[in-house]
Structure formats: structure tokens, C-alpha cells
Protein backbone atom coordinates (compact mmCIF):
# COMPACT_ATOMS: atom_id res chain seq x y z
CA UNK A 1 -16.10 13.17 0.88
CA UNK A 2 -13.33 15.83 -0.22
CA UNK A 3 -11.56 14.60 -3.68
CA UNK A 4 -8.47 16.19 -2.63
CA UNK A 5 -8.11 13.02 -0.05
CA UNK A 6 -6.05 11.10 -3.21
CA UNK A 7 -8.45 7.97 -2.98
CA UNK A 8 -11.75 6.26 -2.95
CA UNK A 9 -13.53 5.05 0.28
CA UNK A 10 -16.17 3.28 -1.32
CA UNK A 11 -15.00 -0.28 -2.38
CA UNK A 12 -17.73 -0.65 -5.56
CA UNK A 13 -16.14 2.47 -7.39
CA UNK A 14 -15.31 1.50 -10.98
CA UNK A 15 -12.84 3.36 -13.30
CA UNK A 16 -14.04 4.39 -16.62
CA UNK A 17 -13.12 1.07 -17.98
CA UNK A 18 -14.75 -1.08 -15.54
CA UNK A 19 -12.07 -1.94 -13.02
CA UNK A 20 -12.27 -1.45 -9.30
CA UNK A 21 -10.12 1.33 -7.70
CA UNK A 22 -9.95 -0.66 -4.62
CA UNK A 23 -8.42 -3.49 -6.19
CA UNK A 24 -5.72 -1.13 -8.26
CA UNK A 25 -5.02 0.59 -5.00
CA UNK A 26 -4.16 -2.88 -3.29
CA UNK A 27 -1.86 -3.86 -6.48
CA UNK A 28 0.33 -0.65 -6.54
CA UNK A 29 0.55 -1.04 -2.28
CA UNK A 30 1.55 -4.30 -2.68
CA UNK A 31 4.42 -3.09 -5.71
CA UNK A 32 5.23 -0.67 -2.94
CA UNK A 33 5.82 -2.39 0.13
CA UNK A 34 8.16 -4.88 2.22
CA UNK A 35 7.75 -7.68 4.20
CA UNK A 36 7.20 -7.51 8.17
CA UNK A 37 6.36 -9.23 10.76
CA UNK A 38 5.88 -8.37 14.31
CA UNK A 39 5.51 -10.87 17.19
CA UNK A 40 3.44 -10.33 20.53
CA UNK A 41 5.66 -12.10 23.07
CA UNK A 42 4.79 -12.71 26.99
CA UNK A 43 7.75 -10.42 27.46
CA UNK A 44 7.45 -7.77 25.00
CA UNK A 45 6.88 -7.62 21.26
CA UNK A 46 9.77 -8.63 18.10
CA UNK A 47 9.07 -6.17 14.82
CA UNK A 48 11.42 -7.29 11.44
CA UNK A 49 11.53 -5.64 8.24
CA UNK A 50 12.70 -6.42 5.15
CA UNK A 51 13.64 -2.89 3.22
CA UNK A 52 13.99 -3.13 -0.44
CA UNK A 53 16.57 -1.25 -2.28
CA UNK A 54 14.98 1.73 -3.65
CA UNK A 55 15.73 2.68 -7.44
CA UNK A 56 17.26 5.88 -7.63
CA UNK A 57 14.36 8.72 -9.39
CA UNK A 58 16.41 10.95 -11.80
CA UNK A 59 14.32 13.91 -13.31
CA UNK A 60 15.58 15.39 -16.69
């Protein structure tokens, strides 16, 4: 598996320290993302989302 993919396949791959990448993946999606929910109707299909505010990244 190429390392330039950014992440681990493998669910049992521990960090240096003994914690699971999987699991600190999941955590910093989770800071990351917004609520949705999408509906499967008999006439079609109802999609919501619930976009956050973004903070505003200033480099100096």
C-alpha cells in the first residue's frame, strides 16, 4: 500500500504510543463534520445539512 495515500487501511495499526490510528482518524472526522440526513421517499429522496460556521485560518 503507497504511504503517500495520507492514511492507514489496516484497522489494528498502533501509533508509537499504543493508540489506534483508526480510532484517531474517526475522532478528528467526527471534529470535522456536520449533521445530515437523507430520506428515501416512495417519490424521490429528502437530503438536509447542517453546515457549521467555519473559523476563519489566518497564516502569519
Amino acid at each position: 500500500m503507497p504511504a503517500q495515500q495520507g492514511y492507514d487501511r489496516a484497522i489494528t495499526v498502533f501509533s508509537p504510543d499504543g493508540r489506534l490510528y483508526q480510532v484517531e482518524y474517526a475522532i478528528e472526522t467526527v471534529k470535522r463534520g456536520s449533521i445530515a440526513l437523507g430520506i428515501k421517499t416512495n417519490d424521490g429522496i429528502i437530503f438536509a445539512a447542517d453546515e457549521r460556521p467555519r473559523k476563519l485560518q489566518i497564516v502569519e
